[in-house]
N, C-alpha and C. Protein backbone atom coordinates (compact mmCIF):
# COMPACT_ATOMS: atom_id res chain seq x y z
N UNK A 1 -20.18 8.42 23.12
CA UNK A 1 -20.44 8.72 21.72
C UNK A 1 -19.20 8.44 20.88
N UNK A 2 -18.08 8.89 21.19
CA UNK A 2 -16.82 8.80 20.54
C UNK A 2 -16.62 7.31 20.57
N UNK A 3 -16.65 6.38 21.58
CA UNK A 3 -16.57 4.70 21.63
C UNK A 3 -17.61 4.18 20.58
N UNK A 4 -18.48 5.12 19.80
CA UNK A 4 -19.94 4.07 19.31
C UNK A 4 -18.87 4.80 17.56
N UNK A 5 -18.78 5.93 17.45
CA UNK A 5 -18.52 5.92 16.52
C UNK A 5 -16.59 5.34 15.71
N UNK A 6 -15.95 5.63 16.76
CA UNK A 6 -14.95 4.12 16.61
C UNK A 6 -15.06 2.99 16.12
N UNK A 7 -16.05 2.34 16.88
CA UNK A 7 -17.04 1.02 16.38
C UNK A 7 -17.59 1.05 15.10
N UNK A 8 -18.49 2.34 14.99
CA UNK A 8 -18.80 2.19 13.40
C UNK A 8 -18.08 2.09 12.46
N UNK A 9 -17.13 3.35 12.27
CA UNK A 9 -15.52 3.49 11.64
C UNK A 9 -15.35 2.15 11.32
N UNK A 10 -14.45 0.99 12.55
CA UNK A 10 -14.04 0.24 12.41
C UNK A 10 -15.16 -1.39 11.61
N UNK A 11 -16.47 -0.45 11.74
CA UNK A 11 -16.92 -2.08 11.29
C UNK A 11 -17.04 -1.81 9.32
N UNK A 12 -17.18 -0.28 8.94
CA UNK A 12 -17.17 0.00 8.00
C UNK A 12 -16.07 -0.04 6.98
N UNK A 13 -15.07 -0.24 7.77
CA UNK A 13 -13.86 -0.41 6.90
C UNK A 13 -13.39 -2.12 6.80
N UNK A 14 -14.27 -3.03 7.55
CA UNK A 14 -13.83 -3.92 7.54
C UNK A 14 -14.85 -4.79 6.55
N UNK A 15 -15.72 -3.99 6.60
CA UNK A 15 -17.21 -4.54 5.31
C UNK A 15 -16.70 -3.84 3.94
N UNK A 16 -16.10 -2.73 4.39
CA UNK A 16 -15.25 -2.11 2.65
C UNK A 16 -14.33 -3.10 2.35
N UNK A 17 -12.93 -3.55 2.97
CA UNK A 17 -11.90 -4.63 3.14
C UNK A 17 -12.73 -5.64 2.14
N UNK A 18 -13.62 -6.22 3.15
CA UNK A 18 -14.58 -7.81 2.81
C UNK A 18 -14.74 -7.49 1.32
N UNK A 19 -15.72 -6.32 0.85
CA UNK A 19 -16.24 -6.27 -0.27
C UNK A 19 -15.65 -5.96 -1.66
N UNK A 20 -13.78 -5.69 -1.41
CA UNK A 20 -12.74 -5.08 -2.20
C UNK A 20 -12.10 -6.73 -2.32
N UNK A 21 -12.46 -7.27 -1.56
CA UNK A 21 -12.22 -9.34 -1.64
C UNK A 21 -12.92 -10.01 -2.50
N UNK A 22 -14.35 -9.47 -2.12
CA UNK A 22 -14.64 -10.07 -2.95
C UNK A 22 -15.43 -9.78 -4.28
N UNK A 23 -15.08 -8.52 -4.48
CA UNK A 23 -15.09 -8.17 -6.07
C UNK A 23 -14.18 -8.67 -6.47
N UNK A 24 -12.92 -9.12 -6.15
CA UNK A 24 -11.86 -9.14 -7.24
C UNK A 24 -11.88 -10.79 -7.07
N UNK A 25 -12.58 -11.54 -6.43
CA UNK A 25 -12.52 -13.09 -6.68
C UNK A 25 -13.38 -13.51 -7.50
N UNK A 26 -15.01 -12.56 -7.82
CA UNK A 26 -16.03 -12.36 -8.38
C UNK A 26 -15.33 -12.03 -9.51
N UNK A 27 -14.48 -11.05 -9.70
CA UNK A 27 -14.05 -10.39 -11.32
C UNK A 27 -13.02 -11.64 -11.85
N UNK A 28 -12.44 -12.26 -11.15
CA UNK A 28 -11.86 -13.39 -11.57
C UNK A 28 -12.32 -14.94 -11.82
N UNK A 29 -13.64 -14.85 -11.94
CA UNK A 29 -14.55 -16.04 -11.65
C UNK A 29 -14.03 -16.82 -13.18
N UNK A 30 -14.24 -16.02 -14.15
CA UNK A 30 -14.28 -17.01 -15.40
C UNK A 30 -12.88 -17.38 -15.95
N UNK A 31 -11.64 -17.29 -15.18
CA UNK A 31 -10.44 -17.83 -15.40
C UNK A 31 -10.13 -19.27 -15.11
N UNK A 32 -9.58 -19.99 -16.03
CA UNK A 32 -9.31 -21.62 -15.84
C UNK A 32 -8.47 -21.59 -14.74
N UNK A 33 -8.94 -22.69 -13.98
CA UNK A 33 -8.75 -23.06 -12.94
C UNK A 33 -6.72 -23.20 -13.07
N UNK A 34 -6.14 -23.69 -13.74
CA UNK A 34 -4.86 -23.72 -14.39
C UNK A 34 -4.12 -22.76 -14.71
N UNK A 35 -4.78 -21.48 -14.89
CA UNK A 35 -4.48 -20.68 -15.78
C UNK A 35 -3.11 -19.87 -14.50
N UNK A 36 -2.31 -19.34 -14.93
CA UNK A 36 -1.14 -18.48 -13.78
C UNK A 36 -1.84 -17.15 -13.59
N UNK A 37 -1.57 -16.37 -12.73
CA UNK A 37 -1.55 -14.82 -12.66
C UNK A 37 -0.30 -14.09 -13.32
N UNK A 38 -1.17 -13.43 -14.58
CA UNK A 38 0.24 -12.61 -14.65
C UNK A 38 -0.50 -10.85 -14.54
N UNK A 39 0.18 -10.06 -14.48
CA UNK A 39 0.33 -8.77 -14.37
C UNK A 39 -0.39 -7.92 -15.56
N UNK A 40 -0.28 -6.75 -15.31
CA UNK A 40 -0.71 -6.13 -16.61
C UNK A 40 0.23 -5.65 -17.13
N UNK A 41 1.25 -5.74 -16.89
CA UNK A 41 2.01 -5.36 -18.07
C UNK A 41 2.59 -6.64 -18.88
N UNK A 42 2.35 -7.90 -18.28
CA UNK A 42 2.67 -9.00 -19.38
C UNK A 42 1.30 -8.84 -20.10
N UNK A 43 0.14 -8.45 -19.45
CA UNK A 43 -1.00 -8.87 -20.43
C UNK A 43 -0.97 -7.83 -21.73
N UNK A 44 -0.68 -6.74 -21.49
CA UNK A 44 -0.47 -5.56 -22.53
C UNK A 44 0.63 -5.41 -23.65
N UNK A 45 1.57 -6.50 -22.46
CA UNK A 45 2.79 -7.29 -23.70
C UNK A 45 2.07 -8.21 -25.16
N UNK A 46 1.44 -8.85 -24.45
CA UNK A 46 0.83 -10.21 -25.11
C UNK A 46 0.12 -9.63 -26.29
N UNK A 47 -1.15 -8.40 -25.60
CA UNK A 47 -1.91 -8.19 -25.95
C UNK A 47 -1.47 -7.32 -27.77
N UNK A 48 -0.15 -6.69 -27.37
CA UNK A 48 0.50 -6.12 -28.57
C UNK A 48 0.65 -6.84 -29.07
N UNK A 49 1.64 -7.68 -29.08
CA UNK A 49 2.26 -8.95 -29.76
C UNK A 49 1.38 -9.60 -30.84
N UNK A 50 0.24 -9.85 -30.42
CA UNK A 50 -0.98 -10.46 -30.94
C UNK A 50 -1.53 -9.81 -32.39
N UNK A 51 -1.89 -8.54 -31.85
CA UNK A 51 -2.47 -7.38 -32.40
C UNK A 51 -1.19 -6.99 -33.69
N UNK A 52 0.09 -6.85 -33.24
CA UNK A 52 1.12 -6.55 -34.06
C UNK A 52 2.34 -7.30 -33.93
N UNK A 53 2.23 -8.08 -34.69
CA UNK A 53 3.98 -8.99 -34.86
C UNK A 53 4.72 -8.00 -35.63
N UNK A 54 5.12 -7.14 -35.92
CA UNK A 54 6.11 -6.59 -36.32
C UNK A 54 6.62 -5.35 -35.51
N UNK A 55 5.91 -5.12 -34.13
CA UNK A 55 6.08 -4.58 -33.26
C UNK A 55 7.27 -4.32 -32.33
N UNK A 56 8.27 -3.36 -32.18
CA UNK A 56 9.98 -3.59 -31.51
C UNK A 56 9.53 -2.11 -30.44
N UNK A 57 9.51 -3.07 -29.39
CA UNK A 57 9.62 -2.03 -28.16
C UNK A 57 10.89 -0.63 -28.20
N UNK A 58 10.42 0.03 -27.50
CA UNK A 58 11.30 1.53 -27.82
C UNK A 58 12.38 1.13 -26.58
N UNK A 59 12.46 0.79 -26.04
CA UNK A 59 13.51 0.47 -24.41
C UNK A 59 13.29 -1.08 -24.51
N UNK A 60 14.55 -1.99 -23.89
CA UNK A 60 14.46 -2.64 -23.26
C UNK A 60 14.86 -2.87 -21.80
N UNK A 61 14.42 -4.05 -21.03
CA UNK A 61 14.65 -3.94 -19.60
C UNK A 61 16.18 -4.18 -19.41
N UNK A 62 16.40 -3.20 -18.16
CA UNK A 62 17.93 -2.95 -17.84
C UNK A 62 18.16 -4.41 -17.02
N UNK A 63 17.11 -4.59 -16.22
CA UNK A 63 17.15 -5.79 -15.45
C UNK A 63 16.52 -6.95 -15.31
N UNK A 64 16.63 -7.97 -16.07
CA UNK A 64 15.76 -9.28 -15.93
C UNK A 64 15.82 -10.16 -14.66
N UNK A 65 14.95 -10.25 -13.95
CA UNK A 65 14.77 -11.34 -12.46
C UNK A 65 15.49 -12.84 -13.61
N UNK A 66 16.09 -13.37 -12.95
CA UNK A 66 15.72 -15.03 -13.15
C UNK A 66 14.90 -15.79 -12.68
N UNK A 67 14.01 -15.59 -11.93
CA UNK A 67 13.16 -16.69 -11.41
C UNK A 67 12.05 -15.98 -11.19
N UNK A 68 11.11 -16.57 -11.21
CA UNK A 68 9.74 -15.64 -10.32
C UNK A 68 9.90 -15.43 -9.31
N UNK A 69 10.51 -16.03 -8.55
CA UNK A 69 10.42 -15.81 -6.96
C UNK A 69 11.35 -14.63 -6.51
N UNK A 70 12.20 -14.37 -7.32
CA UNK A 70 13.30 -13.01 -7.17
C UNK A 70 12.46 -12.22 -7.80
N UNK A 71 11.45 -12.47 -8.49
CA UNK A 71 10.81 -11.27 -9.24
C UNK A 71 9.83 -11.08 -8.12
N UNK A 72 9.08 -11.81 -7.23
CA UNK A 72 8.27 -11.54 -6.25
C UNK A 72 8.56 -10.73 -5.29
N UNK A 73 10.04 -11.24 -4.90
CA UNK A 73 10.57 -10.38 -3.99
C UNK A 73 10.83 -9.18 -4.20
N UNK A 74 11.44 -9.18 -5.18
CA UNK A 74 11.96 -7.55 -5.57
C UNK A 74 10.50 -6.76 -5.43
N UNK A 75 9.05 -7.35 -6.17
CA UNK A 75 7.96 -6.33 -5.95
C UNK A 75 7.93 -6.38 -4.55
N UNK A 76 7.43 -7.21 -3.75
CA UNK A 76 7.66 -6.80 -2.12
C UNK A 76 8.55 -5.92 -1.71
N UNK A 77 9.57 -5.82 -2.18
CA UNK A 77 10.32 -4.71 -1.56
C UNK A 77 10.53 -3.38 -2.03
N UNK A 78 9.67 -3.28 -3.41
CA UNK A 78 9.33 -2.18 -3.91
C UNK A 78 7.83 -1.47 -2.98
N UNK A 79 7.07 -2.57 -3.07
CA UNK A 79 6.03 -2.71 -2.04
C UNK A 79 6.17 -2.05 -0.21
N UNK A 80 7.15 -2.60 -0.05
CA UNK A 80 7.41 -2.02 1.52
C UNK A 80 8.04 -0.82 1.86
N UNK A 81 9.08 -0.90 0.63
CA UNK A 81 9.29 0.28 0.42
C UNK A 81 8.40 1.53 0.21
N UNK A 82 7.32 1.49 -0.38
CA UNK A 82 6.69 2.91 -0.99
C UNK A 82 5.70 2.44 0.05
N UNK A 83 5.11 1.24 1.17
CA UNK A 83 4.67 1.43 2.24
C UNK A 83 5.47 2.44 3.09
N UNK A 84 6.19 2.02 3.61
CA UNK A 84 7.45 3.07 4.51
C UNK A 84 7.38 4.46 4.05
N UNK A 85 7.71 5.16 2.98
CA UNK A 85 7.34 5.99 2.75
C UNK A 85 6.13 6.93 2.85
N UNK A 86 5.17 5.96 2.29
CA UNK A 86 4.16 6.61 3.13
C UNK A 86 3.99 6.76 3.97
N UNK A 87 4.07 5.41 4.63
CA UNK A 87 3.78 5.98 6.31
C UNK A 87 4.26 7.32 7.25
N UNK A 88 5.49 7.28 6.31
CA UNK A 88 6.43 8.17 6.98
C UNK A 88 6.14 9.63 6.49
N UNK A 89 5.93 10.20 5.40
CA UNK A 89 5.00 11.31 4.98
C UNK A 89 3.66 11.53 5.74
N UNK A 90 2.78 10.62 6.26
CA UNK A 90 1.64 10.55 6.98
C UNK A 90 1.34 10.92 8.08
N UNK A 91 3.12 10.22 8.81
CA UNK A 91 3.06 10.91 10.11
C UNK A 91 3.37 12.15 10.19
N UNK A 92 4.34 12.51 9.57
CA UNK A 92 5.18 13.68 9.08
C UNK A 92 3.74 14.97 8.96
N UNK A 93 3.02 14.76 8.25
CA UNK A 93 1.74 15.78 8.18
C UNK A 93 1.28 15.60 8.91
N UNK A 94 1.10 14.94 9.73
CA UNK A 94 -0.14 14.39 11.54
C UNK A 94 0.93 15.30 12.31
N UNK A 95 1.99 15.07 12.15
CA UNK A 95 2.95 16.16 13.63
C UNK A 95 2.60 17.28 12.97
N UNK A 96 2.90 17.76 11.68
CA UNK A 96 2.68 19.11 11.23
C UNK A 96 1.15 19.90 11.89
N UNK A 97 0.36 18.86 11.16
CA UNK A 97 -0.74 19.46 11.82
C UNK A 97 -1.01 19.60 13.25
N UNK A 98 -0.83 18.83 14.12
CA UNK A 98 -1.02 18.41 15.44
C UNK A 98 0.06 19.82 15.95
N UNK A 99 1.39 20.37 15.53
CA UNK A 99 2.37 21.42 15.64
C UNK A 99 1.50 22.60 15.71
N UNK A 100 0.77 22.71 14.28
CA UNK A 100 0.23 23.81 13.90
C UNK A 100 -1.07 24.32 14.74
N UNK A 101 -1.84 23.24 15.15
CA UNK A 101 -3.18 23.58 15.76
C UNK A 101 -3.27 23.80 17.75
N UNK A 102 -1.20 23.65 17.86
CA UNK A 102 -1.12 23.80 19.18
C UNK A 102 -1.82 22.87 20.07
N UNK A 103 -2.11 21.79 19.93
CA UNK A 103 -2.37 20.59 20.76
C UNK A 103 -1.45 20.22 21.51
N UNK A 104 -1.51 20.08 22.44
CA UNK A 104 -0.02 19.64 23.51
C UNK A 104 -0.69 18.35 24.28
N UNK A 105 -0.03 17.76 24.55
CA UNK A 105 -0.09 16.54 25.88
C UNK A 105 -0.98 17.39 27.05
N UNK A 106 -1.77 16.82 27.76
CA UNK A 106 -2.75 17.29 28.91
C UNK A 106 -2.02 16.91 29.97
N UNK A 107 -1.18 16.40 30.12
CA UNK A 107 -0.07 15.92 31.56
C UNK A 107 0.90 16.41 30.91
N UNK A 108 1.43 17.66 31.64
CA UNK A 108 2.84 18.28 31.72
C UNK A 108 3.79 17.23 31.87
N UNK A 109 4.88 17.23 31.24
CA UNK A 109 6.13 16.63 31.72
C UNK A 109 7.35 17.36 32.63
N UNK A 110 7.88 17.20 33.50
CA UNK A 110 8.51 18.26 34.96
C UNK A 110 9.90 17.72 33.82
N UNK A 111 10.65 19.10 33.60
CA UNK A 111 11.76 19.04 33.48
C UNK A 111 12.83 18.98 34.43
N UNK A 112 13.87 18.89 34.11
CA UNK A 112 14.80 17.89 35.01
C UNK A 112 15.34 19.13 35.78
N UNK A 113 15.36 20.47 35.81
CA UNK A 113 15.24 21.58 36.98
C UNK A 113 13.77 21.44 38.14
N UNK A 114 12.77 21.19 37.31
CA UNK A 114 11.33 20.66 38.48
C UNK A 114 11.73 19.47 39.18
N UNK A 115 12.56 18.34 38.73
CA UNK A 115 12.52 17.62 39.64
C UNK A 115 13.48 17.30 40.89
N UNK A 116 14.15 18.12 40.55
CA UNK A 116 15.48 18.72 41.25
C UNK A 116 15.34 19.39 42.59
N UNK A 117 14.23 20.53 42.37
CA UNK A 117 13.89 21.29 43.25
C UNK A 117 12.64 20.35 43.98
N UNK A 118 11.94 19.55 43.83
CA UNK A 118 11.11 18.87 43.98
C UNK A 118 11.74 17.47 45.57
């Protein structure tokens, strides 16, 4: 029973995956073929700009990328970063809990006085 519902689990998250693909290639259908990807916060840039030319941002950026590709990177590593983190909070509550509900390993481990005398 536990092997069938594994299986389900796993085929359901991979038809969620599929279908989170392809909404967002579907939601992007009517963009020119030419056109770049930009972000939402250039689009909300633009989108002011448009709306109000006499518009002066309250902050400007401390740090400008020069290139896109340093700007890619840097999100990747903002990206892996707040991956890592999570992960690491995730496990962090899985030991907590797993601590708390007294679950132990089902094969003892012989400490190094058991194997001595052994």
């Amino acid at each position: 029973m536990l092997r069938h519902k594994s299986a389900l689990t796993s085929a359901s998250l991979v038809i969620a995956i599929a279908a989170i693909f392809y909404a967002s290639i579907w939601m992007n259908r009517d963009q020119a073929a030419d056109s770049s990807f930009v972000g939402s916060d250039t689009a909300a840039t633009e989108y002011i700009e448009e709306s109000n030319p006499e518009y002066r941002p309250w902050f400007l950026p401390v740090f400008t990328p020069t290139s896109g590709a340093i700007e890619s990177g840097l999100f990747a590593l903002q990206a892996a970063l707040g991956a890592g983190v999570f992960g690491f909070a995730l496990g962090a509550l899985w030991q907590r809990r797993r601590a708390e509900s007294g679950s132990r390993s089902t094969t003892p481990v012989p400490t190094a006085a058991e194997e001595s005398e052994g």
